[in-house]
C-alpha atoms as a PDB file:
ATOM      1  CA  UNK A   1       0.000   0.000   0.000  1.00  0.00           C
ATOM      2  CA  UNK A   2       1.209   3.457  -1.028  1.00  0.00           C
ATOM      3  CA  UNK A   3       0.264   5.958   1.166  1.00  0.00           C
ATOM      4  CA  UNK A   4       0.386   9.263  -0.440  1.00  0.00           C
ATOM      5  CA  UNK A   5       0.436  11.808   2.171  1.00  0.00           C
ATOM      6  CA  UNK A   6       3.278   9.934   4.036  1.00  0.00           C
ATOM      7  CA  UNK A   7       4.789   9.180   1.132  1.00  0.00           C
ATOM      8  CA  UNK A   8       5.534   5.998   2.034  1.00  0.00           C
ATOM      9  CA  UNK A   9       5.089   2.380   1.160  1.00  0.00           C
ATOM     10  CA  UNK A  10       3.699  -0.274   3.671  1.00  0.00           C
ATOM     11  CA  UNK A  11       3.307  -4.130   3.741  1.00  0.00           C
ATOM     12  CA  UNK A  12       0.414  -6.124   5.251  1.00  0.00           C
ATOM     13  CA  UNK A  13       0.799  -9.826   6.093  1.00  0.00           C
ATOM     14  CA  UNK A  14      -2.693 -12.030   5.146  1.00  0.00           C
ATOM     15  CA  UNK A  15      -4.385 -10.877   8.508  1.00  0.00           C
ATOM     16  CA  UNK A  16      -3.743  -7.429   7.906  1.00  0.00           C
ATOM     17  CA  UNK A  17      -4.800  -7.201   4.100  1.00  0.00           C
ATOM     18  CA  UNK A  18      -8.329  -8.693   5.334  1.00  0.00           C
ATOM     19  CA  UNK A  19      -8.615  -6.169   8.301  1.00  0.00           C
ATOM     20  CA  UNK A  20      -7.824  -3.188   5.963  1.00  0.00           C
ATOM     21  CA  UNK A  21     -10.749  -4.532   3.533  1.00  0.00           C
ATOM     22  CA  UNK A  22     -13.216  -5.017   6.346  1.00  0.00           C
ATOM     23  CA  UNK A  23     -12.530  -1.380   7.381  1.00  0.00           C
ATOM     24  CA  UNK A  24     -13.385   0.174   3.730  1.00  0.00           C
ATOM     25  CA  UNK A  25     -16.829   0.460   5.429  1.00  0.00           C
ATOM     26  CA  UNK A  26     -17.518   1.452   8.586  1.00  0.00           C
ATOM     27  CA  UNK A  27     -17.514  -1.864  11.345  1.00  0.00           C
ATOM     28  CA  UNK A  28     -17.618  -1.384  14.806  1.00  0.00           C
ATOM     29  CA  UNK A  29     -14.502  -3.025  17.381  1.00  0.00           C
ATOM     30  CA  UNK A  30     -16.749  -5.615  18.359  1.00  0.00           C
ATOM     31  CA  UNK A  31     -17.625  -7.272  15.016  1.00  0.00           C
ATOM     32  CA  UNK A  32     -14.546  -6.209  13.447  1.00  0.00           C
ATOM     33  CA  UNK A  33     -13.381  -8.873  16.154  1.00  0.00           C
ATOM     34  CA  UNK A  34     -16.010 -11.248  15.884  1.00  0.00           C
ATOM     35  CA  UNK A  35     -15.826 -11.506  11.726  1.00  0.00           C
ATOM     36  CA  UNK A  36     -11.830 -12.027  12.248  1.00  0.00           C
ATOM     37  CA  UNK A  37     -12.590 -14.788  15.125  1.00  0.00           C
ATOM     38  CA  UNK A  38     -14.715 -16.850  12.838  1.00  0.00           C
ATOM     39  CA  UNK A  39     -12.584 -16.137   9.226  1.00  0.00           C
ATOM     40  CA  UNK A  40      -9.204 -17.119  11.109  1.00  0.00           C
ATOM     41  CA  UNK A  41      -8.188 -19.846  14.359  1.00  0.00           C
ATOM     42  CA  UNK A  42      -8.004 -17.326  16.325  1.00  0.00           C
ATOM     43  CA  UNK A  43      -8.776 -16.450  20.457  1.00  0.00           C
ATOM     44  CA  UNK A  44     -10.726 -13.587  21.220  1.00  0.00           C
ATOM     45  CA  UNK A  45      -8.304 -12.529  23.766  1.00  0.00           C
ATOM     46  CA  UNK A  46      -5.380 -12.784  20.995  1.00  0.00           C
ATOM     47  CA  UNK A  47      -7.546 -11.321  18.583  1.00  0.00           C
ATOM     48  CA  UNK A  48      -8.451  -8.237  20.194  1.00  0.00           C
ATOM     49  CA  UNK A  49      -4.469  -7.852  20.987  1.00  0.00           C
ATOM     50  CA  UNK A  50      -3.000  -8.210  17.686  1.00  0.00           C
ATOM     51  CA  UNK A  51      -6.097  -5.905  16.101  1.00  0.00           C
ATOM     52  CA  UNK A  52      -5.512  -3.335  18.618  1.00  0.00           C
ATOM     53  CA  UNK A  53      -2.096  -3.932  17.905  1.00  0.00           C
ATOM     54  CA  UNK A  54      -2.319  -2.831  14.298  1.00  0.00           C
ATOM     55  CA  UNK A  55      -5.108  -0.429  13.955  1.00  0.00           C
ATOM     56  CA  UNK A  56      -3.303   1.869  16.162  1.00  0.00           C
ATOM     57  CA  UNK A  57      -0.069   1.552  14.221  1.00  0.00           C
ATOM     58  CA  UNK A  58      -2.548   2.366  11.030  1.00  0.00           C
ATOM     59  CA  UNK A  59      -3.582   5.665  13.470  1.00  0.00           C
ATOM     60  CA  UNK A  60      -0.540   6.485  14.249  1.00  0.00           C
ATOM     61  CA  UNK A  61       0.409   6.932  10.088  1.00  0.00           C
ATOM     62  CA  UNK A  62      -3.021   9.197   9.863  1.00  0.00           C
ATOM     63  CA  UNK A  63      -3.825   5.685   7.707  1.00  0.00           C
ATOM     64  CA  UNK A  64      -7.500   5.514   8.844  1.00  0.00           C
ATOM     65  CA  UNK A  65      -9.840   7.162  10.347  1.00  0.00           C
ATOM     66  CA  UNK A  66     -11.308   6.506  13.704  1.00  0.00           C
ATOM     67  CA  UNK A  67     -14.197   8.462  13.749  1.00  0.00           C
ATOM     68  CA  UNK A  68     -16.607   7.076  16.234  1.00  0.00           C
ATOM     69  CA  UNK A  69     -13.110   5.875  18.267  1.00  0.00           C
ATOM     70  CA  UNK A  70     -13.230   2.559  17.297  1.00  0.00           C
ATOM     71  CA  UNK A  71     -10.972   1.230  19.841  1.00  0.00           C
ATOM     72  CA  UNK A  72     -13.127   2.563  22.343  1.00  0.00           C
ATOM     73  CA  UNK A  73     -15.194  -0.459  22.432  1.00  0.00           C
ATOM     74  CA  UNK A  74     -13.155  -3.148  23.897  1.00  0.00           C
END
């Protein structure tokens, strides 16, 4: 992914490609974690980790958008 106001490039592993697709519309934390639980072998516990994980590293590069403060939900 080319981000063009950073001008930067970034990877995403499998987990993260299909996180950044679910978030082109609007999901809240809670089924964000639920739809990853079911799609991949996967604890809640370590789900809600790694996701929190990586959506604030996507903040933290203005990358998305957390209107409605997504994270707020755990």
């Amino acid at each position: 992914m080319l981000s063009i106001a950073n001008n930067e490039y970034y990877g995403m592993d499998k987990i993260g490609s299909r996180i950044w697709k679910m978030l082109e519309q609007p999901v809240s934390f809670k089924n964000l974690i639920k739809m990853l639980c079911d799609e991949f072998n996967v604890s809640e516990q370590q789900c809600k980790k790694d996701t929190i994980e990586f959506l604030t590293k996507l903040s933290d590069k203005n990358l998305i958008n957390t209107a409605g403060n997504v994270i707020e939900e755990i």
